[in-house]
C-alpha atoms as a PDB file:
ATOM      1  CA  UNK A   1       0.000   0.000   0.000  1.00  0.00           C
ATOM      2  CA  UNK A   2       2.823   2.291   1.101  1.00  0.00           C
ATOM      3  CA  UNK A   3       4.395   1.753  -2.524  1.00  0.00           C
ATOM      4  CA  UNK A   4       1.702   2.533  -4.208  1.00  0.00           C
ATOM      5  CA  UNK A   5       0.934   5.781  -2.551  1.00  0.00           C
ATOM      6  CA  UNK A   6       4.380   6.476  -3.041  1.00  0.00           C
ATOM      7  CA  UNK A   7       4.279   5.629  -6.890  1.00  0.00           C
ATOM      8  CA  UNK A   8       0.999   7.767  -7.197  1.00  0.00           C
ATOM      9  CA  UNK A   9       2.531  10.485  -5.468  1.00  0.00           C
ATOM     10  CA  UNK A  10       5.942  10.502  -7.475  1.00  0.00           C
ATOM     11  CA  UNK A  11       3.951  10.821 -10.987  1.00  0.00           C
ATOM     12  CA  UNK A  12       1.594  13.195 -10.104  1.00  0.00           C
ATOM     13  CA  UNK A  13       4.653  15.392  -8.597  1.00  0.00           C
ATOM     14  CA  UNK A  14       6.795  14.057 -11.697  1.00  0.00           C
ATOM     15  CA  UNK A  15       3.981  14.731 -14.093  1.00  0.00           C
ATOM     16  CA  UNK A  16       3.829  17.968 -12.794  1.00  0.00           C
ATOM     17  CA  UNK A  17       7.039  19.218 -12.398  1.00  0.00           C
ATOM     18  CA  UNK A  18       7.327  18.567 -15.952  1.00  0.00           C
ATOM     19  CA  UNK A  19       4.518  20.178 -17.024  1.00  0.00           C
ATOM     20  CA  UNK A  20       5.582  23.184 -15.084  1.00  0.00           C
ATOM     21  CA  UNK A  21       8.545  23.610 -16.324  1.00  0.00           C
ATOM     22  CA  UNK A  22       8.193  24.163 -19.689  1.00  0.00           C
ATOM     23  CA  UNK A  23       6.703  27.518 -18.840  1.00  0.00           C
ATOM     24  CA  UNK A  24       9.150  28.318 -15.983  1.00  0.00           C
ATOM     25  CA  UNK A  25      12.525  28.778 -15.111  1.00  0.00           C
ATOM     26  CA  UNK A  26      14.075  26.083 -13.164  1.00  0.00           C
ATOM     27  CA  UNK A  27      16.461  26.946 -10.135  1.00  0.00           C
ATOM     28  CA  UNK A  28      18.977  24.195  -8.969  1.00  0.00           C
ATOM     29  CA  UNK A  29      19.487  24.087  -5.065  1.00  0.00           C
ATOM     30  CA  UNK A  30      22.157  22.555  -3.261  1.00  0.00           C
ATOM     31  CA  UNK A  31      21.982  22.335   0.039  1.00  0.00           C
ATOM     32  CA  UNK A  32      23.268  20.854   3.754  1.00  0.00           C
ATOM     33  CA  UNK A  33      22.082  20.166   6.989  1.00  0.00           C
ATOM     34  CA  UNK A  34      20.605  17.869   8.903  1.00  0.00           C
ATOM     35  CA  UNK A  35      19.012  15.953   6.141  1.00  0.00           C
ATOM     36  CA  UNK A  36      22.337  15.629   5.106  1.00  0.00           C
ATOM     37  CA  UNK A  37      23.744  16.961   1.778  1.00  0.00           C
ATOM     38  CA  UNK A  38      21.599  17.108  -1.348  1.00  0.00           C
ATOM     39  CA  UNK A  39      19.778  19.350  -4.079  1.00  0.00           C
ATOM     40  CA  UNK A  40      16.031  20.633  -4.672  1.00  0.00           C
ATOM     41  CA  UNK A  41      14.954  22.103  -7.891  1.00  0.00           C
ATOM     42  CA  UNK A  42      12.902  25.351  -7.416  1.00  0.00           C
ATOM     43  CA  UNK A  43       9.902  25.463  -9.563  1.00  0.00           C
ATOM     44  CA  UNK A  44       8.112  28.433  -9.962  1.00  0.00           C
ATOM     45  CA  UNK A  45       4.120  28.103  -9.769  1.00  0.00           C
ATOM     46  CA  UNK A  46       2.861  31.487  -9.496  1.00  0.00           C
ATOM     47  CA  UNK A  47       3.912  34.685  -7.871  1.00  0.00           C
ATOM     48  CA  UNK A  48       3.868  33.545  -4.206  1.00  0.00           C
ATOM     49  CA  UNK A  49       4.007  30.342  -4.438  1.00  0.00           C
ATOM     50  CA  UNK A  50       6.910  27.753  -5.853  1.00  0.00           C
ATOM     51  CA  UNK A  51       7.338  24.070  -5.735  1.00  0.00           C
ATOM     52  CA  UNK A  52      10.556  22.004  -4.868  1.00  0.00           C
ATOM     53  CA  UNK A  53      11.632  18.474  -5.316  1.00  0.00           C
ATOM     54  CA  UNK A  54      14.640  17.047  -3.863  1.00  0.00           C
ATOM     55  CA  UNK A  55      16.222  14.519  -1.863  1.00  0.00           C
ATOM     56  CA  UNK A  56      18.995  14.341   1.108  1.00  0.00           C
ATOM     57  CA  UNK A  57      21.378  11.652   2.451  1.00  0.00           C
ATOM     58  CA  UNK A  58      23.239  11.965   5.571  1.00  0.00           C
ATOM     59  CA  UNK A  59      25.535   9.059   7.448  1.00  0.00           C
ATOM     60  CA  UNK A  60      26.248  10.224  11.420  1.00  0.00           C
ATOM     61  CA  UNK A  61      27.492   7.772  14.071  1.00  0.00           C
ATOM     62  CA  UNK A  62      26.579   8.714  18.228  1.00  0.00           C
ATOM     63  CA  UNK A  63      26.617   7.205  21.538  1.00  0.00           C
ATOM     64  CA  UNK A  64      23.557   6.689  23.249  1.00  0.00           C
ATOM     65  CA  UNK A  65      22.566   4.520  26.796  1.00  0.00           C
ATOM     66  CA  UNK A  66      19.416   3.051  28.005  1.00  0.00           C
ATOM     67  CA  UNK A  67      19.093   2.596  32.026  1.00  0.00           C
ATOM     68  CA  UNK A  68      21.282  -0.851  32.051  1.00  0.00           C
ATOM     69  CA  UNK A  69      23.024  -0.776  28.225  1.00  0.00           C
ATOM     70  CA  UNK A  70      25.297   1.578  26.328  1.00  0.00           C
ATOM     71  CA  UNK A  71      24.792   1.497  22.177  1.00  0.00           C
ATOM     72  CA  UNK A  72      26.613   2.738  19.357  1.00  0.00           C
ATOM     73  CA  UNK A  73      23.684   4.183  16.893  1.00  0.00           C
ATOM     74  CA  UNK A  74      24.577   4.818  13.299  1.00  0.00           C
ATOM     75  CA  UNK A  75      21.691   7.200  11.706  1.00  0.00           C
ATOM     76  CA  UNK A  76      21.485   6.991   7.912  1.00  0.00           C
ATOM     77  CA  UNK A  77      18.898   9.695   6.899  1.00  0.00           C
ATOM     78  CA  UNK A  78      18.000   9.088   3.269  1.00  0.00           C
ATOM     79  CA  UNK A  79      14.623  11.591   2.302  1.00  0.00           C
ATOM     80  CA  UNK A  80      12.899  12.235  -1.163  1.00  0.00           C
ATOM     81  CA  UNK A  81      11.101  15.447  -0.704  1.00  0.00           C
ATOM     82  CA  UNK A  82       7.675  17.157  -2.601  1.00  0.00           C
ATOM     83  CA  UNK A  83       7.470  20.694  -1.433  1.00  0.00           C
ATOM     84  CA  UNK A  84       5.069  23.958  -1.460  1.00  0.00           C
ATOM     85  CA  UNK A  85       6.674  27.004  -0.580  1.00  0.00           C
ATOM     86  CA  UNK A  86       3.924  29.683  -0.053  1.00  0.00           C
ATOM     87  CA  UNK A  87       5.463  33.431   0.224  1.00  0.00           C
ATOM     88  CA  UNK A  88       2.472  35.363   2.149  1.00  0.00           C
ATOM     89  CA  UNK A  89       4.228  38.975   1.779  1.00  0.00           C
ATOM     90  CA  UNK A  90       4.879  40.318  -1.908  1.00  0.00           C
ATOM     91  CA  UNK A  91       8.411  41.788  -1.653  1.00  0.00           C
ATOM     92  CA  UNK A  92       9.410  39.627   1.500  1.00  0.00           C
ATOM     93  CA  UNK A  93      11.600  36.206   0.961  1.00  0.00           C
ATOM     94  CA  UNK A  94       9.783  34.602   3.776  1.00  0.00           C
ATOM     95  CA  UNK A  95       8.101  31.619   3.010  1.00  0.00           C
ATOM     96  CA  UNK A  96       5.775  28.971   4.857  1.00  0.00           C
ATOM     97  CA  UNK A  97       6.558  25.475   3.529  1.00  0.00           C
ATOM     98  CA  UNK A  98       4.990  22.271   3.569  1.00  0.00           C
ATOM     99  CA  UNK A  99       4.887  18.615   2.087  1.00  0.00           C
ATOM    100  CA  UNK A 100       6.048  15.146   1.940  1.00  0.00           C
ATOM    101  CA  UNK A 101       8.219  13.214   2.573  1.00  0.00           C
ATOM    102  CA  UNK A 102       9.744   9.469   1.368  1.00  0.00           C
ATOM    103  CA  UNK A 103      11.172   8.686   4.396  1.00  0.00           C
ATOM    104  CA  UNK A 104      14.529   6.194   4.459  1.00  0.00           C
ATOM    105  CA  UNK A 105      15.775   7.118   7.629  1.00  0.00           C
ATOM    106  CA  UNK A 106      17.023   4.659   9.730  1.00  0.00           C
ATOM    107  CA  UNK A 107      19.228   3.402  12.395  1.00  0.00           C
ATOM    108  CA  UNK A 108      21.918   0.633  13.274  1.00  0.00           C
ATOM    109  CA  UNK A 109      22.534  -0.287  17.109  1.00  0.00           C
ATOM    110  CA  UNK A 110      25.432  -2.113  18.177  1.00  0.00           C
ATOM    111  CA  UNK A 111      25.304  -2.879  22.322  1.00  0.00           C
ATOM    112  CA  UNK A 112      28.804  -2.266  23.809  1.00  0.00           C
ATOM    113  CA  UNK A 113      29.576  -4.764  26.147  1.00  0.00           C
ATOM    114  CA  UNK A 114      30.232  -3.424  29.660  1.00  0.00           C
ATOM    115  CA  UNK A 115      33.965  -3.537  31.281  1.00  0.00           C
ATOM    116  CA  UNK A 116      33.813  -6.695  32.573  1.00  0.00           C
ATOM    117  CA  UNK A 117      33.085  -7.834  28.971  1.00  0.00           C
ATOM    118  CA  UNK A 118      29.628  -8.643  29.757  1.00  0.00           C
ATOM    119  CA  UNK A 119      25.630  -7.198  29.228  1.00  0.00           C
ATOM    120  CA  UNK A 120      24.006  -6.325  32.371  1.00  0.00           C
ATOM    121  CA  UNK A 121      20.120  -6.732  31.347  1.00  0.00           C
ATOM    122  CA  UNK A 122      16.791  -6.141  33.331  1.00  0.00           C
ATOM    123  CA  UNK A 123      19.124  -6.865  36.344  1.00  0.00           C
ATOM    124  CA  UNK A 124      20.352 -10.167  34.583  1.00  0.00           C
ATOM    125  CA  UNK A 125      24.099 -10.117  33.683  1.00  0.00           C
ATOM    126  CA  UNK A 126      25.283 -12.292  30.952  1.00  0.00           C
ATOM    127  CA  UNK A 127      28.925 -12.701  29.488  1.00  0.00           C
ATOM    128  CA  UNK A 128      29.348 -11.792  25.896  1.00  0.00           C
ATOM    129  CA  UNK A 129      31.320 -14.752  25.295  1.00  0.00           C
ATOM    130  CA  UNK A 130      28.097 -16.899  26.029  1.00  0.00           C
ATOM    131  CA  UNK A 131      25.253 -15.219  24.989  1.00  0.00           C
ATOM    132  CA  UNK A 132      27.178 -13.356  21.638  1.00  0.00           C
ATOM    133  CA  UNK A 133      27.002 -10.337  20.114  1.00  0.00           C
ATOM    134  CA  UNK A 134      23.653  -7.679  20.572  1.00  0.00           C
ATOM    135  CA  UNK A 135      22.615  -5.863  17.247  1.00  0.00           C
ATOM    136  CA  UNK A 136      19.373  -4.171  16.665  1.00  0.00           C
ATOM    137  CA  UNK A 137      17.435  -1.920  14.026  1.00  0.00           C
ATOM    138  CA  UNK A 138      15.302   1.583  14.306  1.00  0.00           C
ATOM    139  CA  UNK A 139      12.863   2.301  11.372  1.00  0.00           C
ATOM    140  CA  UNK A 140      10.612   5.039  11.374  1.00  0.00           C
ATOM    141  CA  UNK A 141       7.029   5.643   9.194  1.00  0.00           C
ATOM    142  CA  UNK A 142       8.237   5.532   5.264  1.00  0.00           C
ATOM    143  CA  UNK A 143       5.894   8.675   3.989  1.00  0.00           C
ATOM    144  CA  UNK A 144       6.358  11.804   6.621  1.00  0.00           C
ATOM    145  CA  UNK A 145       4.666  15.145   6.358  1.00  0.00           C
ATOM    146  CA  UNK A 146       6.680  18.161   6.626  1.00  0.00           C
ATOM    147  CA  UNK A 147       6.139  21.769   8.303  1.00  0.00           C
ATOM    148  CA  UNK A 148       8.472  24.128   8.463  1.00  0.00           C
ATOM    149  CA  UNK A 149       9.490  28.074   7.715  1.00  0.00           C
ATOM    150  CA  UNK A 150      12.470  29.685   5.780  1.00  0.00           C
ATOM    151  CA  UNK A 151      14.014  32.746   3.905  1.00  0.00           C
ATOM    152  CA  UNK A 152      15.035  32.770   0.119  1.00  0.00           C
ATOM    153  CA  UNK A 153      13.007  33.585  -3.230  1.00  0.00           C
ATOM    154  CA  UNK A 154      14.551  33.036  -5.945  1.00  0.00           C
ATOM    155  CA  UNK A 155      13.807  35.603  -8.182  1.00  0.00           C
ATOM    156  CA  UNK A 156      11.737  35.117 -11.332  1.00  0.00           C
ATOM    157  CA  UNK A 157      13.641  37.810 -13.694  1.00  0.00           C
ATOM    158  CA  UNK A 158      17.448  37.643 -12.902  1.00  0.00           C
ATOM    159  CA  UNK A 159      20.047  35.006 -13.631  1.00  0.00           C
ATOM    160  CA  UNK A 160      22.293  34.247 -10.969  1.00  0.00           C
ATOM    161  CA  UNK A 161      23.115  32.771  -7.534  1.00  0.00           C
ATOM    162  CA  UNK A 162      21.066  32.852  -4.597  1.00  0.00           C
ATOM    163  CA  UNK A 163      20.914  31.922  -0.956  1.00  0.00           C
ATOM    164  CA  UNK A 164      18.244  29.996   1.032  1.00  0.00           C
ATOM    165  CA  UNK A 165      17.358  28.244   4.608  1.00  0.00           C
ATOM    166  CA  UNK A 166      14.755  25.805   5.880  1.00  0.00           C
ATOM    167  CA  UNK A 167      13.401  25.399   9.600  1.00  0.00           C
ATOM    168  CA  UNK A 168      10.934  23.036  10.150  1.00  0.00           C
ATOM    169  CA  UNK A 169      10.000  19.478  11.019  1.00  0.00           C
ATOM    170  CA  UNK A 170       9.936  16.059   9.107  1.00  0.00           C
ATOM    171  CA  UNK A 171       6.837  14.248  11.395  1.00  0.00           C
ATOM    172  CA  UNK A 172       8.229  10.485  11.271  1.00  0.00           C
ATOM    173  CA  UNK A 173       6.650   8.654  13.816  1.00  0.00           C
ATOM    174  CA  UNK A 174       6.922   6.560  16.798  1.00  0.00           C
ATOM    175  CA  UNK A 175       9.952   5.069  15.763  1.00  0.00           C
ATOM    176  CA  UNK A 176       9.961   1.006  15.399  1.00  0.00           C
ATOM    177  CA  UNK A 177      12.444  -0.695  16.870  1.00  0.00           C
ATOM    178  CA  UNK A 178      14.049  -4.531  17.890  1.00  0.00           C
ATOM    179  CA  UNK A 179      17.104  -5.994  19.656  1.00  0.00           C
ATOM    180  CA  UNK A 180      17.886  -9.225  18.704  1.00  0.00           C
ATOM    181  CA  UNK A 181      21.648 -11.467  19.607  1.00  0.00           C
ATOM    182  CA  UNK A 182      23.620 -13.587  17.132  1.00  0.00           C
ATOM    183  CA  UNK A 183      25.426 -17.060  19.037  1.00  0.00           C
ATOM    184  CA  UNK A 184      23.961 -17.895  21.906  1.00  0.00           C
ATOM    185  CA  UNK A 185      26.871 -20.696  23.528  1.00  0.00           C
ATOM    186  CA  UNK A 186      24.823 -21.251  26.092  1.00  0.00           C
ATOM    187  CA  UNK A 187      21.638 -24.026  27.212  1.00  0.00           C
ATOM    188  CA  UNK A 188      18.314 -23.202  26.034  1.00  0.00           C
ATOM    189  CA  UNK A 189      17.203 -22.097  29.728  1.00  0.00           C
ATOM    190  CA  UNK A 190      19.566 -18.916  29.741  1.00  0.00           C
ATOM    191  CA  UNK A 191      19.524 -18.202  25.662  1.00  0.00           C
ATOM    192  CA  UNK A 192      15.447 -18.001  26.333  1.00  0.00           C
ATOM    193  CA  UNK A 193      16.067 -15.485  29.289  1.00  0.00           C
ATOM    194  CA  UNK A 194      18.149 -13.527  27.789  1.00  0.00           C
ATOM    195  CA  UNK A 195      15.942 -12.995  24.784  1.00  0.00           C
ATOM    196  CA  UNK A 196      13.142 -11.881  27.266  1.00  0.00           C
ATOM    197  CA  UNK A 197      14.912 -10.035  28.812  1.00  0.00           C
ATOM    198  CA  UNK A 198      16.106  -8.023  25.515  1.00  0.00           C
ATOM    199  CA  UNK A 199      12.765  -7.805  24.923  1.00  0.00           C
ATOM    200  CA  UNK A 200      12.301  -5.645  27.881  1.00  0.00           C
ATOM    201  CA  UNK A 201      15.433  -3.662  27.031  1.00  0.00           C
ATOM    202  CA  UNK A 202      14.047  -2.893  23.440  1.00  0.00           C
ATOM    203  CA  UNK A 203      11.133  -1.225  25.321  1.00  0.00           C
ATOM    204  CA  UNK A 204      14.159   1.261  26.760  1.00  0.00           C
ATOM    205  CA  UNK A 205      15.829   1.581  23.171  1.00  0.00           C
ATOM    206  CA  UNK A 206      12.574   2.705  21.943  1.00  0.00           C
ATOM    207  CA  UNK A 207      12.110   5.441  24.715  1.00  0.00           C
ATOM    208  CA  UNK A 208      15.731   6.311  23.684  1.00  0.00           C
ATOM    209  CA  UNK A 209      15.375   7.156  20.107  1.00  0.00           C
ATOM    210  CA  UNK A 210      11.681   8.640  20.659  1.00  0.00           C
ATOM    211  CA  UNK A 211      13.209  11.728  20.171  1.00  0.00           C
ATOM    212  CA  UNK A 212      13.414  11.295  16.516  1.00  0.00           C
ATOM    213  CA  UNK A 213      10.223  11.103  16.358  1.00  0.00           C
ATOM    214  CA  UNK A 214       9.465  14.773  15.190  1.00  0.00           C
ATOM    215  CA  UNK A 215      12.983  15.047  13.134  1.00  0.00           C
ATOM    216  CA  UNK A 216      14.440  18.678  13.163  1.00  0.00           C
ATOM    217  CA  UNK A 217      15.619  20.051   9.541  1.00  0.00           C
ATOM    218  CA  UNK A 218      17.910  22.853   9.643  1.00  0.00           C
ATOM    219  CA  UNK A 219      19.232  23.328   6.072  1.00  0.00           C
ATOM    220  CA  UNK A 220      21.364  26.051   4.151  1.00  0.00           C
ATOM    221  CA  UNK A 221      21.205  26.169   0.233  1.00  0.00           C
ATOM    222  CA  UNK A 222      22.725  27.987  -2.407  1.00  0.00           C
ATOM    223  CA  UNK A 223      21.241  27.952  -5.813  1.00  0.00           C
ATOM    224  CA  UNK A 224      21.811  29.269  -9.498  1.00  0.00           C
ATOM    225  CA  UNK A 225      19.018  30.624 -12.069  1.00  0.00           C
ATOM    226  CA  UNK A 226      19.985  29.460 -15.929  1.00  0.00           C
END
């Protein structure tokens, strides 16, 4: 279902674009931040109003620590964006902006063993040697709406470069996440408790990474007019 909305939604925008701009000016924006480094192109629609399509990829590596377990989290943010940029004041750059969002962000978790070499787990402690390594996963809604605000109207008569930023808010989700170990050495009895009791330490990863849930996007661009 989530492909075909997705497929509907890139034609339409696709179909669109194209349609578009064969009676406009295209503008080319690259940009950074923390959607990572990619481009839009700027598409005017009307006077106040102009339409972007783009896409961002980003690769960032953090620590993070639930109440008994410390992680190493590797974020890949991968996002295809549709865009409305609505400019409510006629000589102002100020935009409102709003859209969606194919959203590929996701996470890798590695557990770091403790310094005695071992997992200490919903007061359980268990040696890494027998109960192997911990890896888990963080995946987030696949289409997210965006909100957000920013400064830079490209202008409609002159060739050239131009600067722009974006403040807003890619709405992701409750993230989805699992916690899952690879060679268990040891009997059946303690390989079962120790999945049970990952199971209660994925309910701590997820409180952990919550705070992704509304993604901030703080992005700088730089563009050129043909």
């Amino acid at each position: 279902m989530v492909k075909k909305t997705l497929a509907t939604i890139g034609l339409i925008a696709g179909g669109w674009a194209i349609a578009t701009a064969a009676q406009a000016e295209v503008r080319i924006i690259g940009d950074v931040g923390t959607t990572g480094i990619g481009f839009h192109a700027s598409i005017p629609l009307r006077s106040d109003m102009n339409a972007r399509l783009g896409s961002g990829f980003l690769g960032y590596s953090y620590e993070g620590k639930t109440r008994d377990m410390e992680y190493q989290l590797k974020l890949k943010a991968n996002t295809y964006e549709a865009l409305l940029d609505w400019f409510p004041a006629a000589e102002s750059s100020f935009r409102v902006t709003t859209g969606l969002a194919y959203n590929g962000n996701k996470i890798d978790v590695v557990a770091q063993p403790n310094v005695a070499g071992g997992y200490t787990v919903n007061g359980r402690t268990y040696s890494t040697g027998v109960v192997g390594q911990v890896n888990g996963k963080v995946s987030f809604n696949k289409v997210a709406p965006y909100l957000g605000i920013g400064w830079g109207r490209p202008s409609e008569k002159e060739k050239g470069w131009s600067f722009s930023t974006d403040v807003g808010v890619l709405f992701q989700g409750s993230p989805k996440t699992s916690l899952s170990n690879t060679g268990c050495a040891a009997g059946a009895a303690v390989c079962t408790q120790f999945a049970n009791d990952l199971a209660r330490e994925n309910e701590q990863l997820r409180d952990e990474v919550g705070r992704f849930k509304a993604y901030p996007v703080l992005r700088v661009g730089i563009s050129y007019r043909f």
